[in-house]
C-alpha atoms as a PDB file:
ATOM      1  CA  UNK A   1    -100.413 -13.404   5.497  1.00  0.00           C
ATOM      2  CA  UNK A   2     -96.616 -12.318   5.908  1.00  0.00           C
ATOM      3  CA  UNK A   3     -93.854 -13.198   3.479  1.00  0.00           C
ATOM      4  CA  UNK A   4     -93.049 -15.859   6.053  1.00  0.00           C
ATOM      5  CA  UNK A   5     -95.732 -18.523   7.436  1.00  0.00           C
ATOM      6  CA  UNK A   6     -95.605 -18.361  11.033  1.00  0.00           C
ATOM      7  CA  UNK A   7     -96.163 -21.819  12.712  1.00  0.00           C
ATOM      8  CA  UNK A   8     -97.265 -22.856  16.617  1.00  0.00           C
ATOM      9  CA  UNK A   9     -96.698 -26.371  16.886  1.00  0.00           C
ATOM     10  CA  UNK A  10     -98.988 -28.393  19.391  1.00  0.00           C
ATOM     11  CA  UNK A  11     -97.593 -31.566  20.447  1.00  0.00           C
ATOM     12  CA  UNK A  12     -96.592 -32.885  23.857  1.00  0.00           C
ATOM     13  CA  UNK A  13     -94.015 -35.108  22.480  1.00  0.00           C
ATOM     14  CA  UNK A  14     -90.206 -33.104  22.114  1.00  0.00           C
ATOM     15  CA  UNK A  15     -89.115 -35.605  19.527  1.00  0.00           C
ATOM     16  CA  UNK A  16     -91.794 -34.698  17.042  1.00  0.00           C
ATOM     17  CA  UNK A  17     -91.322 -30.973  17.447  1.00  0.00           C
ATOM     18  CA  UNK A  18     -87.672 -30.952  16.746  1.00  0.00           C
ATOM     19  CA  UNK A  19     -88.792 -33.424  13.803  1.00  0.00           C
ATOM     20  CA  UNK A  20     -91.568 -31.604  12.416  1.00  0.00           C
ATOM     21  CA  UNK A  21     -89.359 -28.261  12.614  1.00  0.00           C
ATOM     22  CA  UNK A  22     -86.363 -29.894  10.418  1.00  0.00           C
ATOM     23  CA  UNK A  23     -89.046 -30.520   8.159  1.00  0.00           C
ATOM     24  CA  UNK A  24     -90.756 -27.160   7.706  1.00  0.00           C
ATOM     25  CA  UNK A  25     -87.206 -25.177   8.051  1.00  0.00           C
ATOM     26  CA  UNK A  26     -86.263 -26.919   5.312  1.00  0.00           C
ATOM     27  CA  UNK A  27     -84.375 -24.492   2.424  1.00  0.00           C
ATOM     28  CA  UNK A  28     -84.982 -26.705  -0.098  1.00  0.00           C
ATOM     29  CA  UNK A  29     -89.004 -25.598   0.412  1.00  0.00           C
ATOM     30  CA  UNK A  30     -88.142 -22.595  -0.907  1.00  0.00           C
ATOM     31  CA  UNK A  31     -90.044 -19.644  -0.512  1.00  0.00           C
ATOM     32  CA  UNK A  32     -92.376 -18.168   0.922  1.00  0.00           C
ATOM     33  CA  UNK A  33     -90.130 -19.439   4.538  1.00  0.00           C
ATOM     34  CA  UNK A  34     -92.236 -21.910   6.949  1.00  0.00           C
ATOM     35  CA  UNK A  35     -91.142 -20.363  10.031  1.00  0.00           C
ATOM     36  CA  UNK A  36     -92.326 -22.184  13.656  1.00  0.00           C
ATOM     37  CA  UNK A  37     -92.781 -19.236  15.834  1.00  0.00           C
ATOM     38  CA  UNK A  38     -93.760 -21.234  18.879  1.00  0.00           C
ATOM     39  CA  UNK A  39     -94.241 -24.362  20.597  1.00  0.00           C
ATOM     40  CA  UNK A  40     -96.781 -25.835  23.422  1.00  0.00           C
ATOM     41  CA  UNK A  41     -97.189 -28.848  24.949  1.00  0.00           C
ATOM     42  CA  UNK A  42    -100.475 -28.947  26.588  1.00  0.00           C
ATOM     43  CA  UNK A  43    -103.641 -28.054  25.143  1.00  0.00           C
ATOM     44  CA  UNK A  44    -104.344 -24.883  27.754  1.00  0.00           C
ATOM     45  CA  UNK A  45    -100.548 -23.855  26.741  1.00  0.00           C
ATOM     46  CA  UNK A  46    -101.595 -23.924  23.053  1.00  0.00           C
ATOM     47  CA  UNK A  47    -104.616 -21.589  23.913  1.00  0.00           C
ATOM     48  CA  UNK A  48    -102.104 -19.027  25.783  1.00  0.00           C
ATOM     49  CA  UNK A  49     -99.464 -19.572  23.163  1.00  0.00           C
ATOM     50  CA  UNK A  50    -102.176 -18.271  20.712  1.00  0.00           C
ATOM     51  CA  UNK A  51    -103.225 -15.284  22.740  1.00  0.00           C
ATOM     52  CA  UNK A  52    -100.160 -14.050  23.587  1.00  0.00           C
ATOM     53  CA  UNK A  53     -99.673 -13.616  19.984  1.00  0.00           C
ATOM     54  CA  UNK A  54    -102.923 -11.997  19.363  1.00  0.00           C
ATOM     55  CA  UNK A  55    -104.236 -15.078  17.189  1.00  0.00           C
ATOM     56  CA  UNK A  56    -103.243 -13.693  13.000  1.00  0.00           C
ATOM     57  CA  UNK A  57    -101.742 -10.936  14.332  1.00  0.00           C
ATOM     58  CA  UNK A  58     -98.958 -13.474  14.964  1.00  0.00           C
ATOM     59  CA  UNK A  59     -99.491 -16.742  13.230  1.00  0.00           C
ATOM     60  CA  UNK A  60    -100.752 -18.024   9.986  1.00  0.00           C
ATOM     61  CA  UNK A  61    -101.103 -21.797  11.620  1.00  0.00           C
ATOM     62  CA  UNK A  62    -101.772 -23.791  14.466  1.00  0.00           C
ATOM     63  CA  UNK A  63    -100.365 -27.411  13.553  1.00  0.00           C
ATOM     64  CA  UNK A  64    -101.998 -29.570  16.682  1.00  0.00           C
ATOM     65  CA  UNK A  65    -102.033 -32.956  17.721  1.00  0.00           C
ATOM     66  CA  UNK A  66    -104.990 -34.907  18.939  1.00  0.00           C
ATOM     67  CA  UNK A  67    -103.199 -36.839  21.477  1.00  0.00           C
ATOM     68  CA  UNK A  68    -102.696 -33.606  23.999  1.00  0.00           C
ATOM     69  CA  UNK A  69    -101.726 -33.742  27.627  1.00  0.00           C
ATOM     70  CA  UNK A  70    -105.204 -31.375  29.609  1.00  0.00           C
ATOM     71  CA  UNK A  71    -107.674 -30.952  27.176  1.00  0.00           C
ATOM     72  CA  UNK A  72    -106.717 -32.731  23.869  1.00  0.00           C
ATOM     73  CA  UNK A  73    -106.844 -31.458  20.620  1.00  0.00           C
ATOM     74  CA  UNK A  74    -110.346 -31.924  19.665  1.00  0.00           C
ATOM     75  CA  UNK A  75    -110.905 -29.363  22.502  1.00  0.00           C
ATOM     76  CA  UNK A  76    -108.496 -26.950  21.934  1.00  0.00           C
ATOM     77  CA  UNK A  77    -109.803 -26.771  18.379  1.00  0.00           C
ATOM     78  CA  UNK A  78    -113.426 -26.121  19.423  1.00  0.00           C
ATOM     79  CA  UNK A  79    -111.692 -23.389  21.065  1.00  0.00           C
ATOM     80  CA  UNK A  80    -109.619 -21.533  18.513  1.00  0.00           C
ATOM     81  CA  UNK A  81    -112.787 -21.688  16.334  1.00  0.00           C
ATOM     82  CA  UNK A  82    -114.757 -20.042  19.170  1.00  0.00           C
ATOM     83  CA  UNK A  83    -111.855 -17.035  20.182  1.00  0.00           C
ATOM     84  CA  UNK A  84    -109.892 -17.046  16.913  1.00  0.00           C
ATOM     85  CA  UNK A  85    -112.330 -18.206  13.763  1.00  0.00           C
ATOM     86  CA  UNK A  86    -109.625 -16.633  11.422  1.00  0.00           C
ATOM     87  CA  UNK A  87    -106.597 -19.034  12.232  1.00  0.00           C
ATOM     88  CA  UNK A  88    -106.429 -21.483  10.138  1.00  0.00           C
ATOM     89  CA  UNK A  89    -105.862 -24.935  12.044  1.00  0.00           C
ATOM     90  CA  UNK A  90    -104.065 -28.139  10.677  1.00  0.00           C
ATOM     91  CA  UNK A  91    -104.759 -31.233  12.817  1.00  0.00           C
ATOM     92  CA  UNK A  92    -102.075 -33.841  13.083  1.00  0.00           C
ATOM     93  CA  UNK A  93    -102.039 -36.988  14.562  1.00  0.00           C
ATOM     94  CA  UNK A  94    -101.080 -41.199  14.573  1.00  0.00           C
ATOM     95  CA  UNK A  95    -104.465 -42.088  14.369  1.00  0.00           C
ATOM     96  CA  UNK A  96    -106.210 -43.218  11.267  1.00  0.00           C
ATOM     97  CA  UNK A  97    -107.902 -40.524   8.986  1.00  0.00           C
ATOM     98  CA  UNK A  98    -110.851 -42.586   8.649  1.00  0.00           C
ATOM     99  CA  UNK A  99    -111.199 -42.579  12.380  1.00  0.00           C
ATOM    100  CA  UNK A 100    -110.684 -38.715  13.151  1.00  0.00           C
ATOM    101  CA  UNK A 101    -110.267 -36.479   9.845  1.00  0.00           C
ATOM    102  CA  UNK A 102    -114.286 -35.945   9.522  1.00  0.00           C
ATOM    103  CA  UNK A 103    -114.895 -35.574  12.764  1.00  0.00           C
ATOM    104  CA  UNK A 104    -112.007 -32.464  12.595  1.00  0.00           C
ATOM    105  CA  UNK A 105    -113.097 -31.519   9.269  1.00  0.00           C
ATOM    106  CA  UNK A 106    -116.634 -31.000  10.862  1.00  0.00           C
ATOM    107  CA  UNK A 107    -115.359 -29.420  14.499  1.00  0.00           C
ATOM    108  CA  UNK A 108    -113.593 -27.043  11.442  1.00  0.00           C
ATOM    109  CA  UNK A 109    -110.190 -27.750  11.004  1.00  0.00           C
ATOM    110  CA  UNK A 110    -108.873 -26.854   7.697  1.00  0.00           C
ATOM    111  CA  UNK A 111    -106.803 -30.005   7.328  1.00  0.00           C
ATOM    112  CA  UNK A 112    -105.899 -33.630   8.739  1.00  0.00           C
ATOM    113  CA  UNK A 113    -102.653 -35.289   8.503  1.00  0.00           C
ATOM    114  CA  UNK A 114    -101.201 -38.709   9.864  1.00  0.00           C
ATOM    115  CA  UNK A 115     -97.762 -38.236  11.417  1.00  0.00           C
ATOM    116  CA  UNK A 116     -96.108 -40.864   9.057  1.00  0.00           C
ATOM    117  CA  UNK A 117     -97.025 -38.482   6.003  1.00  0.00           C
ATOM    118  CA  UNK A 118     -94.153 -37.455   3.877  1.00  0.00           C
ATOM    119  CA  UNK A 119     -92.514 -34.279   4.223  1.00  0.00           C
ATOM    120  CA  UNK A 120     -92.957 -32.519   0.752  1.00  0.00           C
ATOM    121  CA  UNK A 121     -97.139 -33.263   1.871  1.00  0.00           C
ATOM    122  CA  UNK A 122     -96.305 -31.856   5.206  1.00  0.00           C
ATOM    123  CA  UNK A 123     -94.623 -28.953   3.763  1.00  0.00           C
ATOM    124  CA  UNK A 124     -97.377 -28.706   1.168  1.00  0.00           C
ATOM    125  CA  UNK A 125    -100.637 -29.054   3.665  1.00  0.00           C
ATOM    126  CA  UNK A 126     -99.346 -26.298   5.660  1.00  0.00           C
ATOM    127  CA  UNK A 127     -99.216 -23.672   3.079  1.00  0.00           C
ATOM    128  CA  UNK A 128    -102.458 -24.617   1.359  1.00  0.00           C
ATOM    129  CA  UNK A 129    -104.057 -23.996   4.669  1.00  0.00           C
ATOM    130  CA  UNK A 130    -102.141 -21.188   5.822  1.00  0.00           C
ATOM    131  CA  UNK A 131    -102.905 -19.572   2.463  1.00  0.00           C
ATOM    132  CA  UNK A 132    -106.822 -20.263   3.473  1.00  0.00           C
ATOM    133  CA  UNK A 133    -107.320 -23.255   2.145  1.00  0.00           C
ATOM    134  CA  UNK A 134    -107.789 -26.849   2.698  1.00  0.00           C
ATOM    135  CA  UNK A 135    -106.010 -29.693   2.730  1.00  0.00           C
ATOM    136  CA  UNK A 136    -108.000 -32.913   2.204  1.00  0.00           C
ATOM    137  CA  UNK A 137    -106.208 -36.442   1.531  1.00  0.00           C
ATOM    138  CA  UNK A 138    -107.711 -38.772  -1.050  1.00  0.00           C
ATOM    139  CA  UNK A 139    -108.691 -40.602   2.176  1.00  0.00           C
ATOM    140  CA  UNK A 140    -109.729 -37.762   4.284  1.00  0.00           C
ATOM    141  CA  UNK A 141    -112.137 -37.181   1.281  1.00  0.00           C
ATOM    142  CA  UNK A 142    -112.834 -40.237   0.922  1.00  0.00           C
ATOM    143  CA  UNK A 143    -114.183 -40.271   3.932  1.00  0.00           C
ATOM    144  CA  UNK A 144    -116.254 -36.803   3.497  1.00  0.00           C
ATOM    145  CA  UNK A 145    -118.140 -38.146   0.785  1.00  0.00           C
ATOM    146  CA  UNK A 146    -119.131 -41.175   2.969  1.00  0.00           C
ATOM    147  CA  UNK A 147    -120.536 -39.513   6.025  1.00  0.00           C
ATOM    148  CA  UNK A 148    -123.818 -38.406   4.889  1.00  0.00           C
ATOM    149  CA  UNK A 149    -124.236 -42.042   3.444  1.00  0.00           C
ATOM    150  CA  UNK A 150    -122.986 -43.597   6.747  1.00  0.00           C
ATOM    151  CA  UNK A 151    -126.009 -41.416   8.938  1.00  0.00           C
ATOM    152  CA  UNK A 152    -128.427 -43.069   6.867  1.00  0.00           C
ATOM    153  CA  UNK A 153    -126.969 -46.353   7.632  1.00  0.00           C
ATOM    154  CA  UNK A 154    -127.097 -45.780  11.611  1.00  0.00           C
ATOM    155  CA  UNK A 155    -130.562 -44.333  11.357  1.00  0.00           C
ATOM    156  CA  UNK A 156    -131.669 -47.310   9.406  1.00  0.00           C
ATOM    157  CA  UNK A 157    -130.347 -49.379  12.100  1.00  0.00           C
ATOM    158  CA  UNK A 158    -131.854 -48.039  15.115  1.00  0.00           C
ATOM    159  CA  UNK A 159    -134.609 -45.565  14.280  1.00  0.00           C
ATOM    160  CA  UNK A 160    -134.540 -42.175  16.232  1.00  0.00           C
ATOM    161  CA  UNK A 161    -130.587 -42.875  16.807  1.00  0.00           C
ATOM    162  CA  UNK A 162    -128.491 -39.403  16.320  1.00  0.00           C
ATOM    163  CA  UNK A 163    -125.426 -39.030  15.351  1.00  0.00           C
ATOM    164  CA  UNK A 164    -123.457 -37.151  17.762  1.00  0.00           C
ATOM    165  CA  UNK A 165    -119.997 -39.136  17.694  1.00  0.00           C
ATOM    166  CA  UNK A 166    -118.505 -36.357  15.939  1.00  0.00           C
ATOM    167  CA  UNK A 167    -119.487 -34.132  19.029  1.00  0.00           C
ATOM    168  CA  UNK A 168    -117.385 -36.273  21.631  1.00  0.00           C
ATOM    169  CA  UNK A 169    -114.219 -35.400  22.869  1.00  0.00           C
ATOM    170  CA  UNK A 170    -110.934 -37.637  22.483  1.00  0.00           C
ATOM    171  CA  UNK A 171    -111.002 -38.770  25.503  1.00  0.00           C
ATOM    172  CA  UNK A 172    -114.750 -39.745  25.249  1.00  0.00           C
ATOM    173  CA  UNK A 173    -114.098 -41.132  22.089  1.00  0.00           C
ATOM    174  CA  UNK A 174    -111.624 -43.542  23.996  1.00  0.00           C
ATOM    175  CA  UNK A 175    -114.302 -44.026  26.540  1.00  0.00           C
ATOM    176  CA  UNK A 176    -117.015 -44.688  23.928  1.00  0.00           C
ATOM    177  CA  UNK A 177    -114.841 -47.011  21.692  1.00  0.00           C
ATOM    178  CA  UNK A 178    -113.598 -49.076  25.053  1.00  0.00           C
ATOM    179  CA  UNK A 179    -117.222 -49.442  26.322  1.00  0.00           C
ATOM    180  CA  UNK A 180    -118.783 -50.596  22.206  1.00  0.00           C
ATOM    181  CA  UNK A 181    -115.989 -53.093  22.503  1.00  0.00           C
ATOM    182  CA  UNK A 182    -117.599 -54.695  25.802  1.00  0.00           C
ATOM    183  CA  UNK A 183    -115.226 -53.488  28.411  1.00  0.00           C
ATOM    184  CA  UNK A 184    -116.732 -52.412  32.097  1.00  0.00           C
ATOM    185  CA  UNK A 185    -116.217 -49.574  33.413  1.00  0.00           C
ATOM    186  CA  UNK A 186    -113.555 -50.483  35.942  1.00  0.00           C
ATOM    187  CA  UNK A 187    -111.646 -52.604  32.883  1.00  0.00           C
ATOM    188  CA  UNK A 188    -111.813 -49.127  31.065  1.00  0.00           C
ATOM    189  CA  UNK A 189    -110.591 -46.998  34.732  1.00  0.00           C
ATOM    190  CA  UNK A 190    -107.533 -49.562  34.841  1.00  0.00           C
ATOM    191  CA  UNK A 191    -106.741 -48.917  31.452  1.00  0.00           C
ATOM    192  CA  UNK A 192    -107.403 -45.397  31.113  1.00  0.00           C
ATOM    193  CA  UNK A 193    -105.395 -44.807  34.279  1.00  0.00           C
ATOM    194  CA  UNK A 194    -108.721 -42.920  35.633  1.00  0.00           C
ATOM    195  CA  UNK A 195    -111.353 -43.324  38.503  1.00  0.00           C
ATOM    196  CA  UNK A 196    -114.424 -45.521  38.040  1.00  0.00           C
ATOM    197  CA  UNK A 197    -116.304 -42.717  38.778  1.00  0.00           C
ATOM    198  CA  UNK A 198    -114.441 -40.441  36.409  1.00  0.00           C
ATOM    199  CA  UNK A 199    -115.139 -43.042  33.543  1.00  0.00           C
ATOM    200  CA  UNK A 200    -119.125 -43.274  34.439  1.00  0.00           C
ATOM    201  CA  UNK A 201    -118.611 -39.428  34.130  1.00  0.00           C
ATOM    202  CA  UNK A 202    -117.645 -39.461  30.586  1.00  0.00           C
ATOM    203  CA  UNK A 203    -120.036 -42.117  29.565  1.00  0.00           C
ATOM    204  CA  UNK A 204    -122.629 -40.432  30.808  1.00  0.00           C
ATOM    205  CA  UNK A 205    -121.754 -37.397  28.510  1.00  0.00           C
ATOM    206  CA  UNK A 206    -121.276 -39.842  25.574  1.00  0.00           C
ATOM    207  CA  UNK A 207    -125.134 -41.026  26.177  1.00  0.00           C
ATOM    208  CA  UNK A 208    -126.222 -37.103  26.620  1.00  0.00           C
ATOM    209  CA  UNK A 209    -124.244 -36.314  22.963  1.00  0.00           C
ATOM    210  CA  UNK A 210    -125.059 -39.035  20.975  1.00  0.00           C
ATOM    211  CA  UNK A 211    -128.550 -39.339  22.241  1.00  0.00           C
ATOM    212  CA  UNK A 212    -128.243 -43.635  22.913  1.00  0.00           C
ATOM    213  CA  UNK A 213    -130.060 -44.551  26.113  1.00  0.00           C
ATOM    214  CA  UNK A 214    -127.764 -47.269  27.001  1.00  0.00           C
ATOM    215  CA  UNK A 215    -124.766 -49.306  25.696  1.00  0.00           C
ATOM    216  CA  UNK A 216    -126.346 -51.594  23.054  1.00  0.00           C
ATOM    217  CA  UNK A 217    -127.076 -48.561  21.318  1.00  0.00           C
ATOM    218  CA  UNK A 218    -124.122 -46.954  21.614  1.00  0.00           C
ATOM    219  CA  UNK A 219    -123.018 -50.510  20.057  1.00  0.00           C
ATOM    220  CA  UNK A 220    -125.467 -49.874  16.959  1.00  0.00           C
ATOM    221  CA  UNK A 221    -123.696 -46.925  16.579  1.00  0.00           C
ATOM    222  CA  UNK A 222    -120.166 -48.048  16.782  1.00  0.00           C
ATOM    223  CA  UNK A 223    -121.039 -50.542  14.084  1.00  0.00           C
ATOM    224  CA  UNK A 224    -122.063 -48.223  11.476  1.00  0.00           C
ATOM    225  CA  UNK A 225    -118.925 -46.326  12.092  1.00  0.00           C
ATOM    226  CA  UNK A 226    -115.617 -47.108   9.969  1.00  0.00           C
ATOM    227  CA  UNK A 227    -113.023 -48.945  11.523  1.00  0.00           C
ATOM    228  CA  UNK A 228    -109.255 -48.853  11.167  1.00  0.00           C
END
């Protein structure tokens, strides 16, 4: 790693760049410098972003959101662990870690952090992971520890039942939490601003992944899951 940690930032929204780079420019860090040495907006710009810089040849860290106009960030990371194994990425998002930080952990990301976290953790997440290591909240752990315990739970509950929700993508997971909650699939077009067909599309992936043959299954399954 070079004396200074070079950042990409990920995130479609400008006011959390400019944010996020007040926070990690920072002198009061002190050293080594958190430098951001690029920015992207869409998830296929994050991607290019990354090549052009020849992946560690020019960054330490990708800090990505989830919430990603193209292919969201649950995408991009599978990804940057397929072309670029070696860079380290930090997922960041406004969604609840119990929702989304095991499912990252698992896709491997080295760390998950809510948006609303304070800046020394900011600060402090992205050099533990850009020094190769992880950063796990008491939460995110938490909610590690619990996941082996919550498979037996959905197996116990419908036999034969695998768990593949980790494997969806964010916008399936939208799709998937929508349809457990007893929406149709036009309900979840209008809301989703996408074609009927489109959302049959991605709930017919969500059956292929998680191996349910039809929605009251995939409501078993949403059960055992954690809410919040």
């Amino acid at each position: 790693m070079s004396a200074a940690i070079r950042v990409l930032l990920g995130d479609d929204h400008r006011i959390v760049r400019e944010g996020l780079k007040q926070v990690l420019a920072d002198p009061a860090n002190g050293p080594p410098e958190i430098v951001v040495a690029g920015e992207a907006t869409q998830g296929q710009e994050v991607l290019s972003e990354v090549a052009q810089r020849g992946g560690t040849q020019g960054l330490d860290l990708v800090l990505l959101d989830i919430a990603m106009p193209g292919m969201d960030g649950l995408e991009v990371l599978q990804a940057l662990r397929t072309a670029w194994p070696a860079l380290p990425v930090l997922m960041l998002s406004t969604y609840p870690e119990r929702q989304y930080a095991v499912r990252c952990i698992q896709m491997g990301a080295a760390g998950y952090l809510h948006k609303s976290a304070d800046p020394d953790d900011m600060v402090a997440a992205v050099r533990k992971v850009a020094a190769g290591g992880r950063y796990l909240t008491e939460t995110t752990a938490q909610a590690l520890a619990g996941a082996v315990e919550r498979t037996g739970v959905v197996r116990a509950v419908q036999p034969g039942l695998p768990v593949g929700v980790e494997a969806l993508s964010y916008r399936e997971h939208q799709v998937f939490r929508l349809l457990t909650a007893g929406h149709s699939v036009s309900e979840i077009g209008a809301q989703l601003k996408l074609a009927p067909n489109t959302v049959s599309t991605y709930r017919a992936r969500i059956l292929e992944k998680t191996g349910a043959r039809n929605d009251v299954e995939l409501a078993l399954l949403a059960r055992a899951l954690p809410q919040g």
